[in-house]
C-alpha atoms as a PDB file:
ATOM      1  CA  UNK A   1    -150.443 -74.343 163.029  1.00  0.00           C
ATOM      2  CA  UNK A   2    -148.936 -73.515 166.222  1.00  0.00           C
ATOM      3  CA  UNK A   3    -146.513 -76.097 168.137  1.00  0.00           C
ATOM      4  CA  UNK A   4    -148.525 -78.275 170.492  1.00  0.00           C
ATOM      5  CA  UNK A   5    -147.503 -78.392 174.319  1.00  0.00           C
ATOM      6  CA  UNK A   6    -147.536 -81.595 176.577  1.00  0.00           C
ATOM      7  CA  UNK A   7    -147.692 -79.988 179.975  1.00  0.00           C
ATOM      8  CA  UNK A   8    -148.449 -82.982 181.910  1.00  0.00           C
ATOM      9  CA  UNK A   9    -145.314 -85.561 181.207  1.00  0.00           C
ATOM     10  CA  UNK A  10    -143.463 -88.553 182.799  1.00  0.00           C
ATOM     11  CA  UNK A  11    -140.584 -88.964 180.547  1.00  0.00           C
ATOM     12  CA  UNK A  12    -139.673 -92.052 182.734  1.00  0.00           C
ATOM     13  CA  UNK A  13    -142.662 -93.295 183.426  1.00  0.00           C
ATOM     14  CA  UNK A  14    -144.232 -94.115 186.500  1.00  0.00           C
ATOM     15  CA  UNK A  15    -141.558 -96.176 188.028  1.00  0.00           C
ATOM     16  CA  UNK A  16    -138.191 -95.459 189.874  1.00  0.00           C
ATOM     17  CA  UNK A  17    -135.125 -96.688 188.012  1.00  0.00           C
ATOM     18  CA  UNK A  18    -131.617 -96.179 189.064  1.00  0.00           C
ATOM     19  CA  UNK A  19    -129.395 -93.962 187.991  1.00  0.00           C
ATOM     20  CA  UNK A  20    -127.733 -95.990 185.512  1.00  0.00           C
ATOM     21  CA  UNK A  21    -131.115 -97.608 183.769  1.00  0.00           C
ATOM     22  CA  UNK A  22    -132.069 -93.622 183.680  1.00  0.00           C
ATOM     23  CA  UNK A  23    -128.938 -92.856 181.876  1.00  0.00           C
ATOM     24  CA  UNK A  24    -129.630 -96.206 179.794  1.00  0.00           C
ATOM     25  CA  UNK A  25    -132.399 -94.640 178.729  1.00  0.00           C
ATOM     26  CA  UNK A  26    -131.680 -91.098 178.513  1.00  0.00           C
ATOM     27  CA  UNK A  27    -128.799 -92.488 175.757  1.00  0.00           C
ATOM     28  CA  UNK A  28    -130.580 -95.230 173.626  1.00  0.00           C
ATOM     29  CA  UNK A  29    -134.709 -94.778 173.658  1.00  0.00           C
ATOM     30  CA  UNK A  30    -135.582 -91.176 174.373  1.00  0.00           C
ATOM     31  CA  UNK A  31    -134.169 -89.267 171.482  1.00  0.00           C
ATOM     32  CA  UNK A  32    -136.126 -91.156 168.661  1.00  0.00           C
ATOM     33  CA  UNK A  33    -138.601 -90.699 171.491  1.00  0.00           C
ATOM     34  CA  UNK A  34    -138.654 -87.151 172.067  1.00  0.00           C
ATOM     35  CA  UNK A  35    -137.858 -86.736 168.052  1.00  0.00           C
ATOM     36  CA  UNK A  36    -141.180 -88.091 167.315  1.00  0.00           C
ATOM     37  CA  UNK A  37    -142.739 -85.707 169.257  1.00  0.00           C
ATOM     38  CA  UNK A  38    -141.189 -82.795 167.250  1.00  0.00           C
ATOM     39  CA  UNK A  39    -142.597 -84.781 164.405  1.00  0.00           C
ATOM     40  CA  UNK A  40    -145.785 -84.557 165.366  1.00  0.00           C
ATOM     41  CA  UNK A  41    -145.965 -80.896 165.890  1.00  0.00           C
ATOM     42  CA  UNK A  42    -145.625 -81.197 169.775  1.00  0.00           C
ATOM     43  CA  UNK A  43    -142.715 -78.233 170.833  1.00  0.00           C
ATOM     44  CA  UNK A  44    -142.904 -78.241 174.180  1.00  0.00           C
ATOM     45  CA  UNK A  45    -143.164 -80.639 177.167  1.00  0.00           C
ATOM     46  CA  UNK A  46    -143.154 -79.983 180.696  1.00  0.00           C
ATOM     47  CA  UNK A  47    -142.051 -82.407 182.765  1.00  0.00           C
ATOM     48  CA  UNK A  48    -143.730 -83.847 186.431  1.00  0.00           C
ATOM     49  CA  UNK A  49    -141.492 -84.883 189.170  1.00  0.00           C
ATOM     50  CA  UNK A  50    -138.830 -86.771 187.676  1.00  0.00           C
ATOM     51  CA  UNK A  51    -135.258 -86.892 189.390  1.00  0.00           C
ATOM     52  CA  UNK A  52    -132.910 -84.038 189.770  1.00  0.00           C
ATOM     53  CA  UNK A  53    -130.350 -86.137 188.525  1.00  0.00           C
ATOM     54  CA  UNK A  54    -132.040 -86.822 185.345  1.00  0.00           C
ATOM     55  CA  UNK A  55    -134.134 -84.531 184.387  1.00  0.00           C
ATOM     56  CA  UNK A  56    -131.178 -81.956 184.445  1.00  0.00           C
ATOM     57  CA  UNK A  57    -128.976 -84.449 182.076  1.00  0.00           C
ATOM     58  CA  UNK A  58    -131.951 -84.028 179.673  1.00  0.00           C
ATOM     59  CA  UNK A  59    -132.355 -80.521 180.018  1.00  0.00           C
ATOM     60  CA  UNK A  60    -128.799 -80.070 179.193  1.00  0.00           C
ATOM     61  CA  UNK A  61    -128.850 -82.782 176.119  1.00  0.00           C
ATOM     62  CA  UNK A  62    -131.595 -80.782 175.016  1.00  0.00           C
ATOM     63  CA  UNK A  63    -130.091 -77.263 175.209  1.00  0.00           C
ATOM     64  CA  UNK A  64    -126.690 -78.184 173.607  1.00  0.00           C
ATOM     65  CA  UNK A  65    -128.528 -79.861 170.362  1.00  0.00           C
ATOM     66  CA  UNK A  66    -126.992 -83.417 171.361  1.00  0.00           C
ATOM     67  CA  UNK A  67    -130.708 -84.630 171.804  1.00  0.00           C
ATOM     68  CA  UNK A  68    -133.405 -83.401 169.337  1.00  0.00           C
ATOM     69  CA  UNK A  69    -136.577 -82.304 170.780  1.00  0.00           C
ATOM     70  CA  UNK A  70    -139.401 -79.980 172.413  1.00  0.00           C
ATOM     71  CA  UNK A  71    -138.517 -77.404 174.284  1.00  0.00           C
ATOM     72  CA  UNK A  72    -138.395 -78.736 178.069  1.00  0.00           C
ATOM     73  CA  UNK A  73    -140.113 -77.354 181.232  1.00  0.00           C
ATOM     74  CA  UNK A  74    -139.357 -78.521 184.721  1.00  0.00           C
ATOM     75  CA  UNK A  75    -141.645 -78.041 187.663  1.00  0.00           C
ATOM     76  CA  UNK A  76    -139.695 -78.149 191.050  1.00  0.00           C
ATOM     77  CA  UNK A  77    -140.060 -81.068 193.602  1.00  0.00           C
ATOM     78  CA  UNK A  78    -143.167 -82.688 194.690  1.00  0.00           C
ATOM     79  CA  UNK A  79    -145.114 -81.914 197.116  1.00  0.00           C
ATOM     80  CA  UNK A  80    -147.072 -84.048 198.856  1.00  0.00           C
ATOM     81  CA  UNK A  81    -148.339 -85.107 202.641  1.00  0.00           C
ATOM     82  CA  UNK A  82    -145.359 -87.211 204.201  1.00  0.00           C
ATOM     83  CA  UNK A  83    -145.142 -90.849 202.570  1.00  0.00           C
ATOM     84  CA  UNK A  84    -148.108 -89.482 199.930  1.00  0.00           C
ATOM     85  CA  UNK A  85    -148.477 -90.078 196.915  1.00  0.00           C
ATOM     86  CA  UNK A  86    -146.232 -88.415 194.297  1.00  0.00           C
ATOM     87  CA  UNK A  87    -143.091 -88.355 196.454  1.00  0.00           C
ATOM     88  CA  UNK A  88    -142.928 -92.141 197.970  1.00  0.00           C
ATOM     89  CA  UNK A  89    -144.318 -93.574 194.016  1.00  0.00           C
ATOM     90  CA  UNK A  90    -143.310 -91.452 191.424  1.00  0.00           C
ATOM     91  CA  UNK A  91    -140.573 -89.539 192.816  1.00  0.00           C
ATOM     92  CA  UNK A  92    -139.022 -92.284 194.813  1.00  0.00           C
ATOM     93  CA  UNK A  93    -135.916 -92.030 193.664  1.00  0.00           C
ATOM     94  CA  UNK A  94    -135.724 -87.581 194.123  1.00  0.00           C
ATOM     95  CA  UNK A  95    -133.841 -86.946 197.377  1.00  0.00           C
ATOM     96  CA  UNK A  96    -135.628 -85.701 200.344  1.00  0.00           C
ATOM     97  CA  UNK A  97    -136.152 -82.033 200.583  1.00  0.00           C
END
């Protein structure tokens, strides 16, 4: 069977954390998270807004083998009307562009 892809993800949810509860998590809960994915046949995930500062961490975790799990995809930033919804909920925390 062919890997499965997630194209629609919110690693971190729908909420805006700082930076240090994102690298909280990026250290102690995502890897068994994203390692269940692999798991379960899922080998790629694309990922939906989430900060710059983050998301590239992950990416980088991910490339060098020091986290275990899909293959990631980023989008770029949001786009949205001014104070719409993603960029003033979900992607609080990205800096303006």
């Amino acid at each position: 069977m062919p890997g499965l892809i997630d194209s629609h993800m919110h690693i971190q949810g729908i909420t805006n954390t700082s930076e240090k509860e994102s690298d909280e998590f990026l250290e102690n809960i995502l890897p068994k998270q994203l390692y269940s994915l692999l798991e379960n046949g899922v080998t790629t995930i694309k990922e939906l807004g989430a900060p710059e500062s983050f998301i590239y961490k992950l990416r980088d975790k991910l490339s060098s083998n020091e986290i275990l799990g899909p293959n990631l995809l980023i989008v770029g930033p949001n786009i949205t009307g001014k104070g719409g919804h993603p960029a003033v909920t979900l992607g609080g925390n990205n800096p303006s562009r």
